[in-house]
N, C-alpha and C. Protein backbone atom coordinates (compact mmCIF):
# COMPACT_ATOMS: atom_id res chain seq x y z
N UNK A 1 0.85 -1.19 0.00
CA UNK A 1 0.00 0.00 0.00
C UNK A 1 0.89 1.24 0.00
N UNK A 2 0.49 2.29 -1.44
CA UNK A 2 1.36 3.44 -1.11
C UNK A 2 0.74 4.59 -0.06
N UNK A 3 1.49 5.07 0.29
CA UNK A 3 1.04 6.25 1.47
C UNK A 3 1.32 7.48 1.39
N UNK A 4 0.01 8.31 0.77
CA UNK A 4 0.03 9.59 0.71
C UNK A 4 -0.06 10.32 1.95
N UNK A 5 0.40 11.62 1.38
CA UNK A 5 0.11 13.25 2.51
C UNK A 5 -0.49 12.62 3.85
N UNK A 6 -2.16 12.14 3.69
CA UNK A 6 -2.96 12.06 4.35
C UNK A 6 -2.32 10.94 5.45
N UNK A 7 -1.70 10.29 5.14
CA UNK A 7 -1.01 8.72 6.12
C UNK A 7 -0.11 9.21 7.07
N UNK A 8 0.82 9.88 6.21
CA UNK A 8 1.91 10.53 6.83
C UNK A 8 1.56 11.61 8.51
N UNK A 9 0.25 12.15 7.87
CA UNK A 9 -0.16 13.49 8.36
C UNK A 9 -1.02 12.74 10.02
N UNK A 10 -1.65 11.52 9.47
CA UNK A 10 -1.96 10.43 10.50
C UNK A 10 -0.85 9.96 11.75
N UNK A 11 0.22 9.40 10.60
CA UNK A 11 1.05 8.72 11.90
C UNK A 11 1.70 9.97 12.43
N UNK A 12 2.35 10.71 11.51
CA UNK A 12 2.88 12.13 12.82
C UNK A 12 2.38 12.48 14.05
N UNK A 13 0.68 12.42 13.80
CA UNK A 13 0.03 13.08 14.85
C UNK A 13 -0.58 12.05 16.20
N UNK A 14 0.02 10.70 15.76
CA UNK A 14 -0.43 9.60 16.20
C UNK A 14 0.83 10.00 17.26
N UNK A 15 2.16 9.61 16.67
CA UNK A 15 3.17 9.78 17.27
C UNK A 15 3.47 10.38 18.64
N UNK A 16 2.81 11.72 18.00
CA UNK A 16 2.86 13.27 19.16
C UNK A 16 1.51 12.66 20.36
N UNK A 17 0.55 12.26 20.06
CA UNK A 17 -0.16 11.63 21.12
C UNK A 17 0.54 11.39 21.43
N UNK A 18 0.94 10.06 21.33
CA UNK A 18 1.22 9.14 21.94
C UNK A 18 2.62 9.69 23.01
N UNK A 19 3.66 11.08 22.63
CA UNK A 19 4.74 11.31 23.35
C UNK A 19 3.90 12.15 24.22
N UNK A 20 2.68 12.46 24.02
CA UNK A 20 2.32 13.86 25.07
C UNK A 20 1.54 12.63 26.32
N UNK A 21 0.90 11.54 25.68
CA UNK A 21 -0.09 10.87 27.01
C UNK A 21 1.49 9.70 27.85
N UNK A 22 2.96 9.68 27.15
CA UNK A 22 3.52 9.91 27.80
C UNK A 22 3.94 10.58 28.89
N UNK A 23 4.26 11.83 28.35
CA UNK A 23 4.97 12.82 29.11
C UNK A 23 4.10 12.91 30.40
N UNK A 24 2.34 13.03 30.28
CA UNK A 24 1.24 13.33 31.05
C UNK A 24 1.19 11.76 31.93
N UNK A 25 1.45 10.56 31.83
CA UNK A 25 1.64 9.85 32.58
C UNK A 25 2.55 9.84 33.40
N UNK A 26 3.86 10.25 32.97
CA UNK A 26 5.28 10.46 33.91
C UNK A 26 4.53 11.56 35.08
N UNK A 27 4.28 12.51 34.60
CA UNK A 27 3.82 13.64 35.57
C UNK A 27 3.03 13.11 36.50
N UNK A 28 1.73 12.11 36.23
CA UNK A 28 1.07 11.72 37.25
C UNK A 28 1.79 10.77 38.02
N UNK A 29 2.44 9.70 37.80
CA UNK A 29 3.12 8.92 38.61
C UNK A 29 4.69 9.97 39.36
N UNK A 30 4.54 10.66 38.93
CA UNK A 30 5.67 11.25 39.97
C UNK A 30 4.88 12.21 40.73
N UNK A 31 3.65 12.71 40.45
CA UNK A 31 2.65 13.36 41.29
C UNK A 31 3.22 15.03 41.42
N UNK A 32 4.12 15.18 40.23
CA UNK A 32 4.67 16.15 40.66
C UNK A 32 3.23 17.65 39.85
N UNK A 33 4.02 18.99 40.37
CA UNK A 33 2.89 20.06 40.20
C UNK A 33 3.87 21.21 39.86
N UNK A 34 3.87 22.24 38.94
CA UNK A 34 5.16 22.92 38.53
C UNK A 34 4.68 24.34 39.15
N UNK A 35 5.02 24.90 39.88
CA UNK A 35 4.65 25.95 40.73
C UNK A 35 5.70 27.12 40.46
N UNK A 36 5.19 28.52 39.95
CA UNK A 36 6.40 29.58 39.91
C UNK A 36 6.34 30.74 41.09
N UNK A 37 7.56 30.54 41.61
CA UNK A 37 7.94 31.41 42.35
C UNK A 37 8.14 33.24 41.66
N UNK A 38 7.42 33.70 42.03
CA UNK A 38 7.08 35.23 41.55
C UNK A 38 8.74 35.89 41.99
N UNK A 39 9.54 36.99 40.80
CA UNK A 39 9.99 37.75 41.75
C UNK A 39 9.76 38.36 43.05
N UNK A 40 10.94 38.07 43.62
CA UNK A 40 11.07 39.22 45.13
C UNK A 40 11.03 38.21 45.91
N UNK A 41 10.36 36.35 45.51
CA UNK A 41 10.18 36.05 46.57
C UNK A 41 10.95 35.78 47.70
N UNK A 42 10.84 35.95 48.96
CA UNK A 42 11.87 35.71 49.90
C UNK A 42 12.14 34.77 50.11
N UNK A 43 13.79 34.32 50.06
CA UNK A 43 14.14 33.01 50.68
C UNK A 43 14.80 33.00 52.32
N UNK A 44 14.38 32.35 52.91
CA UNK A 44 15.40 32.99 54.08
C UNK A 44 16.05 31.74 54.73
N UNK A 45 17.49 31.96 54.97
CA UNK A 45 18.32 30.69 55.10
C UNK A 45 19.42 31.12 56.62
N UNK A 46 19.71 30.10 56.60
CA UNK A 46 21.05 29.86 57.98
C UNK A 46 22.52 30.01 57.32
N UNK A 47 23.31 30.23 57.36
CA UNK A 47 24.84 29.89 56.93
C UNK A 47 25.07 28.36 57.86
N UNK A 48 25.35 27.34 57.05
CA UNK A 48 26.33 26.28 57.73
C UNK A 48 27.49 26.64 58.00
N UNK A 49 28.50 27.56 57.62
CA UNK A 49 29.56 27.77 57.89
C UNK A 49 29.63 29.70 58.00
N UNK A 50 31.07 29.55 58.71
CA UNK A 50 31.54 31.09 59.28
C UNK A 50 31.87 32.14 57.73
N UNK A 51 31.37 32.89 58.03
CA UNK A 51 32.45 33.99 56.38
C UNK A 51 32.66 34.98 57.25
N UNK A 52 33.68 35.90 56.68
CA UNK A 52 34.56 36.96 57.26
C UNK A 52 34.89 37.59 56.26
N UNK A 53 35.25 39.11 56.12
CA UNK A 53 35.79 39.91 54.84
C UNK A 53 37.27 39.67 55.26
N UNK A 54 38.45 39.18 56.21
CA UNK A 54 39.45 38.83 56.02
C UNK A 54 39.27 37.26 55.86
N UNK A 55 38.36 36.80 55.55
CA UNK A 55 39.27 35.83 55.10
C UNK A 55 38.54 34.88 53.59
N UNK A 56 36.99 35.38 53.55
CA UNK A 56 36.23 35.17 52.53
C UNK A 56 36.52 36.18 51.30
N UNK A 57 36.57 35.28 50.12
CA UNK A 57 36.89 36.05 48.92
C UNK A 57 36.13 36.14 47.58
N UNK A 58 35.37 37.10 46.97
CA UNK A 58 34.87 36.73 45.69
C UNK A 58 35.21 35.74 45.26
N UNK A 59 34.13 35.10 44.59
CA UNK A 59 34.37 33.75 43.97
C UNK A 59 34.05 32.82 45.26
N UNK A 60 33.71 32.91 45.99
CA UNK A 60 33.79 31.44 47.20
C UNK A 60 32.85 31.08 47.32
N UNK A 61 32.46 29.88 47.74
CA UNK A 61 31.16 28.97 47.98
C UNK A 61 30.97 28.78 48.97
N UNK A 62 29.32 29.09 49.39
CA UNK A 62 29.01 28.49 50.98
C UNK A 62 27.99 27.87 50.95
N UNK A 63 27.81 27.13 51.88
CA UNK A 63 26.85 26.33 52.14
C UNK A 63 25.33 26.64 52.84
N UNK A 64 24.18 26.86 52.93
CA UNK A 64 23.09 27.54 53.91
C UNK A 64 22.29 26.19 53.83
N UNK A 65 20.81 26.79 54.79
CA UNK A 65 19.94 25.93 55.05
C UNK A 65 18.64 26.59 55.27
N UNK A 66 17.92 26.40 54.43
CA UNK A 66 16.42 27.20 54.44
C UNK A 66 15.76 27.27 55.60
N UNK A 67 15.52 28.52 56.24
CA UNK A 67 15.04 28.15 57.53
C UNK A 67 13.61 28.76 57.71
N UNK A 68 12.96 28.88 56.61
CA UNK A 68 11.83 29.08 57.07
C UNK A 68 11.02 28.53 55.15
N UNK A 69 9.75 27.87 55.50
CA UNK A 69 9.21 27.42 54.12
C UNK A 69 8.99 28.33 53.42
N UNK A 70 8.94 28.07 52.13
CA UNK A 70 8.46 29.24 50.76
C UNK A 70 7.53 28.27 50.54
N UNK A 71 5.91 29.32 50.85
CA UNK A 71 4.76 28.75 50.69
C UNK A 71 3.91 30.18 49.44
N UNK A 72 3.25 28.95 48.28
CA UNK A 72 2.69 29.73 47.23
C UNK A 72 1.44 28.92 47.24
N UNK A 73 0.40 29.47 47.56
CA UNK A 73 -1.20 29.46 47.26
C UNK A 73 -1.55 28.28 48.31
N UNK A 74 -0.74 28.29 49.71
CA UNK A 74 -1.06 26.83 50.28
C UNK A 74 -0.29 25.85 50.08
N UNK A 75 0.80 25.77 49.13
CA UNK A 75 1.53 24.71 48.74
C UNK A 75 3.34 25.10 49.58
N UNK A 76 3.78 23.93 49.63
CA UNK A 76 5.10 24.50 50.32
C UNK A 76 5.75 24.26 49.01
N UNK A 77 6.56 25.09 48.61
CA UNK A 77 7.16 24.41 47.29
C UNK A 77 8.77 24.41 47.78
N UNK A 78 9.75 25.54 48.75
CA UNK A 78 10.25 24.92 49.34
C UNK A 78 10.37 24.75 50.69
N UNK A 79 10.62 23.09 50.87
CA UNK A 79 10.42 23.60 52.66
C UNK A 79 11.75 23.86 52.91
N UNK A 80 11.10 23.80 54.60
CA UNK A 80 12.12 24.00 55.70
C UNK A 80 13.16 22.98 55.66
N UNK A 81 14.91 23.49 56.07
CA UNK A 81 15.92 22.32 55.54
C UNK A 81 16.44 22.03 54.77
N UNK A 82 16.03 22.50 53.35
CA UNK A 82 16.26 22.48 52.03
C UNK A 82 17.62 22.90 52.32
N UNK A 83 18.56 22.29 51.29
CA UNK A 83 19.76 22.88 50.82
C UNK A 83 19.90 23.79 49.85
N UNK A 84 20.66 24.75 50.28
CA UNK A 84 21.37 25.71 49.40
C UNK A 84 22.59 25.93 49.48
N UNK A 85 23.10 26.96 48.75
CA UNK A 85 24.30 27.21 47.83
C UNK A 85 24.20 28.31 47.50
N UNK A 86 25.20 28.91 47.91
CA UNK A 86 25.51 30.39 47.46
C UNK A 86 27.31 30.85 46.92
N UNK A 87 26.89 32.36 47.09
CA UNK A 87 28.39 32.38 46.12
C UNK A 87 28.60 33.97 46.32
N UNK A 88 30.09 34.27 47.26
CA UNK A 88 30.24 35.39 48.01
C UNK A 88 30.57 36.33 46.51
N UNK A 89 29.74 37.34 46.39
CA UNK A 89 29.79 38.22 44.83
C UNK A 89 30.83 39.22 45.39
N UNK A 90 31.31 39.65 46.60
CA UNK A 90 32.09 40.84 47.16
C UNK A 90 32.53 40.63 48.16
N UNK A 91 33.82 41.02 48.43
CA UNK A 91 34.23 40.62 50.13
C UNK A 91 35.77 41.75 49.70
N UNK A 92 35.11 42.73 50.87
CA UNK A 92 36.19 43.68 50.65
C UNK A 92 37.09 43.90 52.34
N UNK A 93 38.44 43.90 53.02
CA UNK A 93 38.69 43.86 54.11
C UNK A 93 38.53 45.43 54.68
N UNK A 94 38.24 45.56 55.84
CA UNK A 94 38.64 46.80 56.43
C UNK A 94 40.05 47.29 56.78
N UNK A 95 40.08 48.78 56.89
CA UNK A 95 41.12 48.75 56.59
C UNK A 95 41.45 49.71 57.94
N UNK A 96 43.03 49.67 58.58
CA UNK A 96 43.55 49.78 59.54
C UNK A 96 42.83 51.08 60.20
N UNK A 97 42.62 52.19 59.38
CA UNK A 97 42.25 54.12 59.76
C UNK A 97 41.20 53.79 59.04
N UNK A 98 41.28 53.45 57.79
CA UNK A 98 40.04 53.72 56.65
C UNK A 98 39.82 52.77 55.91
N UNK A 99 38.67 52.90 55.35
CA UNK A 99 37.98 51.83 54.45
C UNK A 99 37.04 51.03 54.75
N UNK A 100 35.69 50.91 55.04
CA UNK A 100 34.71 50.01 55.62
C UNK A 100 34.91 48.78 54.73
N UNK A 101 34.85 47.67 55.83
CA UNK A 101 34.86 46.38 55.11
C UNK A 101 33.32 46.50 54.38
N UNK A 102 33.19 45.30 53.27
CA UNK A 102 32.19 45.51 52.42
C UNK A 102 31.78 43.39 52.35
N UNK A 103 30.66 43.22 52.79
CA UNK A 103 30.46 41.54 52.35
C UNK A 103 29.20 41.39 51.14
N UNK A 104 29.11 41.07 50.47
CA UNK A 104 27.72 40.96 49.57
C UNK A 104 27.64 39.15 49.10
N UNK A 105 26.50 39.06 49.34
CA UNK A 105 26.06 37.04 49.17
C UNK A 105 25.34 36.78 48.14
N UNK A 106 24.95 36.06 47.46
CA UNK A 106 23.79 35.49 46.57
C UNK A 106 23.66 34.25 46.98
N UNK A 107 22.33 33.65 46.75
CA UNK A 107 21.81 32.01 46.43
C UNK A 107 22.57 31.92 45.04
N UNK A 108 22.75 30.74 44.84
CA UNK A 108 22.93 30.23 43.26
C UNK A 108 21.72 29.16 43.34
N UNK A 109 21.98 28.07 44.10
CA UNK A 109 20.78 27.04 43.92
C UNK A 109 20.17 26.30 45.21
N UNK A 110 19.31 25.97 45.36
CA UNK A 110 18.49 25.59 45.83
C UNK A 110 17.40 23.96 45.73
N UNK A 111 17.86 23.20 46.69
CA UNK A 111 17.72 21.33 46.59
C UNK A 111 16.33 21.27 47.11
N UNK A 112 15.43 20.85 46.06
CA UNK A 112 14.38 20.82 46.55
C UNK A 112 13.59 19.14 45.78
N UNK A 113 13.27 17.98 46.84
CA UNK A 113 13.59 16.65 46.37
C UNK A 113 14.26 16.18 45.71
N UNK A 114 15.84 16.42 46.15
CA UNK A 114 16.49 15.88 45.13
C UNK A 114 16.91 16.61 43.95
N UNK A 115 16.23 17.26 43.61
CA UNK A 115 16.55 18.42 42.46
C UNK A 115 17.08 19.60 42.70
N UNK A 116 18.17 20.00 41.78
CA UNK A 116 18.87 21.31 42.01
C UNK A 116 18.08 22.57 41.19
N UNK A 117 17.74 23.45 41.63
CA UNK A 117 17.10 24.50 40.93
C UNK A 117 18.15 25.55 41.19
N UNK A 118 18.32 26.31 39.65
CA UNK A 118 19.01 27.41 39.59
C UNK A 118 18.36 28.99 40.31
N UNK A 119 19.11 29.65 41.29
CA UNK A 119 18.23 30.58 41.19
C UNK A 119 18.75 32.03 40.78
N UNK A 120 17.92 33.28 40.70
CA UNK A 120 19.29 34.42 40.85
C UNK A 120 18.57 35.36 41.76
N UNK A 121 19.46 35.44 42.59
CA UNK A 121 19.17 36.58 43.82
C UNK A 121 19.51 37.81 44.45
N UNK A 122 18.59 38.86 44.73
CA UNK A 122 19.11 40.29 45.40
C UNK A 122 19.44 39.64 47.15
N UNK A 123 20.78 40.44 47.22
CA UNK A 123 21.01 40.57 48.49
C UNK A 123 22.06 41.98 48.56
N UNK A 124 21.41 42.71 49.35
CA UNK A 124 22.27 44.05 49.58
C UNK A 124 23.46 43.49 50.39
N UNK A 125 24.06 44.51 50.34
CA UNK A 125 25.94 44.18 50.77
C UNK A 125 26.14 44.91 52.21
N UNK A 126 26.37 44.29 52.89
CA UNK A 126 26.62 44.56 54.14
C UNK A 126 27.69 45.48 54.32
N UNK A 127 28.05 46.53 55.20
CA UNK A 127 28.98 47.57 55.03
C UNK A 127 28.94 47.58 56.75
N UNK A 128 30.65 47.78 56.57
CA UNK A 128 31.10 47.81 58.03
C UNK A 128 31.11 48.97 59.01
N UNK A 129 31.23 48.97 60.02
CA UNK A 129 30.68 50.18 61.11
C UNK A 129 32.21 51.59 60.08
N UNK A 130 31.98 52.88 60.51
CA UNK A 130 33.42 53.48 60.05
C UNK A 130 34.23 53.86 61.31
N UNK A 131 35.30 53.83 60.52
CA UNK A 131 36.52 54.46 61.54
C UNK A 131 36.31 55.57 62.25
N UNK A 132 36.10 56.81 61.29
CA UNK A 132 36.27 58.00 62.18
C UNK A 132 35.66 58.05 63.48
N UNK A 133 34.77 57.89 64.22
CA UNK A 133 34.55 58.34 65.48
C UNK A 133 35.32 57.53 66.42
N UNK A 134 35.37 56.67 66.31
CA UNK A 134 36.32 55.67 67.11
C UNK A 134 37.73 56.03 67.11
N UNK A 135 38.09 56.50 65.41
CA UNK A 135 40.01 56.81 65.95
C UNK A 135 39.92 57.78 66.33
N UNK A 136 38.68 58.81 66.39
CA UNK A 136 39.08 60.38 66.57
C UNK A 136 39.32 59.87 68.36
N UNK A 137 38.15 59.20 68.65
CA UNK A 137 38.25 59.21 70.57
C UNK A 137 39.08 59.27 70.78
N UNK A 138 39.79 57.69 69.92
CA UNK A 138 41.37 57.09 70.69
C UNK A 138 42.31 58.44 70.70
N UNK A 139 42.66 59.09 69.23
CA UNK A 139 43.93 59.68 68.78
C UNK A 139 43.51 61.18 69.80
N UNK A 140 42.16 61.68 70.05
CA UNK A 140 41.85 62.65 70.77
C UNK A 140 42.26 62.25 72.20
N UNK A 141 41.99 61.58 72.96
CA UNK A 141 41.58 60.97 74.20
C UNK A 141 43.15 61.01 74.81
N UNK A 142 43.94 59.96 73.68
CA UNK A 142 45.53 60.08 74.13
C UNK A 142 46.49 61.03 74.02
N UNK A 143 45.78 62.31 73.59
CA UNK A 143 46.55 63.80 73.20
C UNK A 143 46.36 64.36 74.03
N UNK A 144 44.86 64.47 74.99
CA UNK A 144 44.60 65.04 76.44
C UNK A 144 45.46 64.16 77.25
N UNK A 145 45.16 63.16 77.28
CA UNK A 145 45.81 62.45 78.85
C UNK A 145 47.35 62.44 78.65
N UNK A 146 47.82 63.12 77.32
CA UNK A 146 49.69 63.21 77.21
C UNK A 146 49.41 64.73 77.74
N UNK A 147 48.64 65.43 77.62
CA UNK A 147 48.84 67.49 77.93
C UNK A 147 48.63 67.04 79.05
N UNK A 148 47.69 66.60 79.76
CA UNK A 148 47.76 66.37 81.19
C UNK A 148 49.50 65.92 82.05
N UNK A 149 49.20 64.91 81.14
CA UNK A 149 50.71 63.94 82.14
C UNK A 149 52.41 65.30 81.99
N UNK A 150 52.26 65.46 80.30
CA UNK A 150 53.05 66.68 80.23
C UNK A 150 53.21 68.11 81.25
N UNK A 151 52.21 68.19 81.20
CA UNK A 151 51.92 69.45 82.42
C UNK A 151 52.37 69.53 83.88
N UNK A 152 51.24 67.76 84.09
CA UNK A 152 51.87 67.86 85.65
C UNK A 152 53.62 67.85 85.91
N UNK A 153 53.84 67.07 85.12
CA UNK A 153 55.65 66.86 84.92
C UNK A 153 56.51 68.06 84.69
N UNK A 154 56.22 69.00 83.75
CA UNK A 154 56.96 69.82 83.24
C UNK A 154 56.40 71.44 83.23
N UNK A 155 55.31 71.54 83.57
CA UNK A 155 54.34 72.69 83.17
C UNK A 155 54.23 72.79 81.73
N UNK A 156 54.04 74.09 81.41
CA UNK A 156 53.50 74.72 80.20
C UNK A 156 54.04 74.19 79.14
N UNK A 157 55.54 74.04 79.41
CA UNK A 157 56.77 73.50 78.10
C UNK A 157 55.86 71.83 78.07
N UNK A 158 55.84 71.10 79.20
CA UNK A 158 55.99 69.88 78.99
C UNK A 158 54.37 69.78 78.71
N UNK A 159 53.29 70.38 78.68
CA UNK A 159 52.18 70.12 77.87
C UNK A 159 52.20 70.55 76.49
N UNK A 160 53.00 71.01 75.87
CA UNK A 160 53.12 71.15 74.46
C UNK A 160 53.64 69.93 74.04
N UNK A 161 54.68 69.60 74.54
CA UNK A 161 55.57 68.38 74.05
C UNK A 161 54.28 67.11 74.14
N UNK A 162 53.91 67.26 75.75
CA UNK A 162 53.21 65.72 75.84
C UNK A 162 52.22 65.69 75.15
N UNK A 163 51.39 66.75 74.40
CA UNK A 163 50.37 66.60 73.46
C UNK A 163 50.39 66.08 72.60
N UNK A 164 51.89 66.28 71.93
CA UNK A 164 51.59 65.71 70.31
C UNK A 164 52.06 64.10 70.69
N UNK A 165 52.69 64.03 71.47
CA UNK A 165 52.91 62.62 71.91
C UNK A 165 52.19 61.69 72.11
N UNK A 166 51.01 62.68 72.76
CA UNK A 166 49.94 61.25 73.27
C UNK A 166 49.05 61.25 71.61
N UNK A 167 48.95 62.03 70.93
CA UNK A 167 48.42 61.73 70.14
C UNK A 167 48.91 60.90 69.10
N UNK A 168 50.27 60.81 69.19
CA UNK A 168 51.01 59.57 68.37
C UNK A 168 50.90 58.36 69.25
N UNK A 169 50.53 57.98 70.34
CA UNK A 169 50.56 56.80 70.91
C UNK A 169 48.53 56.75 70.65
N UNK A 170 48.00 57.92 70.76
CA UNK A 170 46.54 57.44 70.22
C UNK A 170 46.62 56.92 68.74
N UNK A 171 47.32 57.30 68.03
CA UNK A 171 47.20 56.69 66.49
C UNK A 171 47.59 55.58 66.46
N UNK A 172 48.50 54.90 66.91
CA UNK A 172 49.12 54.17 67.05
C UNK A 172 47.94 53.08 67.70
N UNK A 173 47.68 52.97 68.88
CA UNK A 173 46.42 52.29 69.29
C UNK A 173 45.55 52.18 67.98
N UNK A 174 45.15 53.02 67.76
CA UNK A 174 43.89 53.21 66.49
C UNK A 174 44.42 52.43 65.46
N UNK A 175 45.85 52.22 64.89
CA UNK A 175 46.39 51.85 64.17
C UNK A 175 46.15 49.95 64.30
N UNK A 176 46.63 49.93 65.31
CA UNK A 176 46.55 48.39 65.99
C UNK A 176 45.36 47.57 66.21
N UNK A 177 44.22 48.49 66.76
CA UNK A 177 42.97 47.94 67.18
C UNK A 177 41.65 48.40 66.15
N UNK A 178 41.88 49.17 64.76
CA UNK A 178 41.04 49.63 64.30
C UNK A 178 40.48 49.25 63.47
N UNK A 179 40.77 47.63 62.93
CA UNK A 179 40.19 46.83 61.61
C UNK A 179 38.58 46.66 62.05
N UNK A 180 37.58 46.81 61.53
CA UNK A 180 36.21 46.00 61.45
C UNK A 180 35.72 45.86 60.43
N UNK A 181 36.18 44.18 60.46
CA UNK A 181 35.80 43.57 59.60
C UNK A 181 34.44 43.26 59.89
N UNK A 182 33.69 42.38 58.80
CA UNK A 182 32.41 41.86 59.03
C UNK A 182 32.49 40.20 58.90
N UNK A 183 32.18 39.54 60.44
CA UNK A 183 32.40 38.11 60.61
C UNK A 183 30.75 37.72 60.85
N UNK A 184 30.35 36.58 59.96
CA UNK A 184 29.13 35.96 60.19
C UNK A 184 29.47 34.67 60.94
N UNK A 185 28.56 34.53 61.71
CA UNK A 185 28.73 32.91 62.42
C UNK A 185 27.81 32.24 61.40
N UNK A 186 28.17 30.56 61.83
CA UNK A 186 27.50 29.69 61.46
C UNK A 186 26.34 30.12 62.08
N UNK A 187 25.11 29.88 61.01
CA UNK A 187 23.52 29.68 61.55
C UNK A 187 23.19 31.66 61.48
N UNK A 188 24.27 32.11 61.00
CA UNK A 188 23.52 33.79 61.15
C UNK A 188 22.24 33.57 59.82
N UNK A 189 21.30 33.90 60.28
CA UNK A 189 19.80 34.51 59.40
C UNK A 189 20.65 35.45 58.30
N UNK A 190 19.86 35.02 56.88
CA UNK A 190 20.39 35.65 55.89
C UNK A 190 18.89 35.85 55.34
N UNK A 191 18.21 37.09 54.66
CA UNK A 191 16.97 36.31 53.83
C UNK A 191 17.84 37.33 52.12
N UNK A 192 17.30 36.73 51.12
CA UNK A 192 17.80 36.80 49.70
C UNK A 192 16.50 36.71 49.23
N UNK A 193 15.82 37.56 48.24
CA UNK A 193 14.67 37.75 47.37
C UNK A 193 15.31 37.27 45.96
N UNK A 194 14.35 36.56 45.19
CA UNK A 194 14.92 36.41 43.74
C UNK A 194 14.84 37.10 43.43
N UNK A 195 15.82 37.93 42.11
CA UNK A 195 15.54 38.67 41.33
C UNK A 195 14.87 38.10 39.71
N UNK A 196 14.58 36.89 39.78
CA UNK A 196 13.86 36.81 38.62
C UNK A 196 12.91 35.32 39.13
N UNK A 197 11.85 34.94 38.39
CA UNK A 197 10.89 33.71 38.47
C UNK A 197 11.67 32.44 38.64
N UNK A 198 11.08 31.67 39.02
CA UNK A 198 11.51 29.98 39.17
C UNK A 198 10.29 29.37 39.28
N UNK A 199 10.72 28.45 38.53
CA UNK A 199 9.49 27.01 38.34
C UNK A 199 10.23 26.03 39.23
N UNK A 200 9.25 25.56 40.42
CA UNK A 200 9.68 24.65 41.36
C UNK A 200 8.76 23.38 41.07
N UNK A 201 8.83 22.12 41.17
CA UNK A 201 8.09 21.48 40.67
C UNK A 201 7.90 20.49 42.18
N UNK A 202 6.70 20.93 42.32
CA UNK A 202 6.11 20.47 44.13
C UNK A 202 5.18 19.06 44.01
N UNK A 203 6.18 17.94 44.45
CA UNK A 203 5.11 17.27 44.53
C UNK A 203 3.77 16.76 45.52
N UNK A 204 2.53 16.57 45.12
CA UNK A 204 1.25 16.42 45.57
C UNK A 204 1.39 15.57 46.75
């Protein structure tokens, strides 16, 4: 039997059934349900491990743990526990007088049965306390208590001298004790909003 247009046009469409009441059987026996996570939504997670701007570096990987469910219309799509994965985008050190340390985080992905879902996420960048009021105390604080000590010792001459002195032993302190960095413990609360949709696929 030869087989025109019309045969052809038959089994093609026979075919495509037959891959779609596939595909629609897999779905029911895995019971799964494809659910999208809207921008912004919040994820909010634990750190498993410590980061620090001395010692964490762009480019590094950490580990978290979802600590509270992402629930859409009644459904948990991810729960609580879930694994994640993130990826330090900035890690800048503080610096001795100047420079606020700087930390910034993202999710990358997110384990939800077994499955890795890509995600991409806003997280503002943490910025470290600043120097100036703190070195001014120190470098101020140790310039009085040198005019003092100068004075009682020497009078008038020896509070000129002991001034600028104590203020080089205040810099000096300030110098030594003035890094703040930004150190997270294990388990510090992080929350991260997506910046774009995800299809989570929740099963029933």
């Amino acid at each position: 039997m030869r087989l025109n247009k019309r045969h052809y046009l038959m089994i093609g469409g026979a075919i495509l059934l037959a891959a779609a009441l596939t595909v629609s059987a897999a779905t029911l026996r895995d019971g799964s349900d494809p659910v999208m996570l809207p921008e912004h939504t919040a994820i909010h997670v634990t750190l498993d491990q410590a980061l620090a701007t001395n010692q964490s570096r762009p480019g590094d990987h950490f580990d978290a743990t979802v600590s509270q469910p992402v629930v859409i219309d009644g459904k948990i799509v991810i729960p609580q526990g879930a694994h994640a994965e993130g990826l330090v985008v900035d890690s800048r050190q503080s610096g001795r007088l100047k420079g606020r340390a700087r930390l910034q985080l993202a999710l990358q992905t997110v384990d939800v049965n077994g499955r890795n879902y890509d995600v991409r996420t806003i997280s503002h960048p943490r910025i470290g306390r600043d120097h100036k009021m703190r070195n001014w105390e120190w470098i101020g604080g140790s310039a009085a208590g040198g005019a003092v000590i100068g004075a009682l010792a020497g009078g008038g001459t020896g509070a000129l001298i002991g001034g600028p002195v104590g203020a080089g032993a205040g810099a000096t302190v300030a110098l030594v004790t003035g890094k703040k960095d930004i150190k997270l413990k294990a388990e510090t609360p992080i929350k991260f909003e997506l910046a774009e949709p995800v299809t989570v696929d929740v099963k029933g």
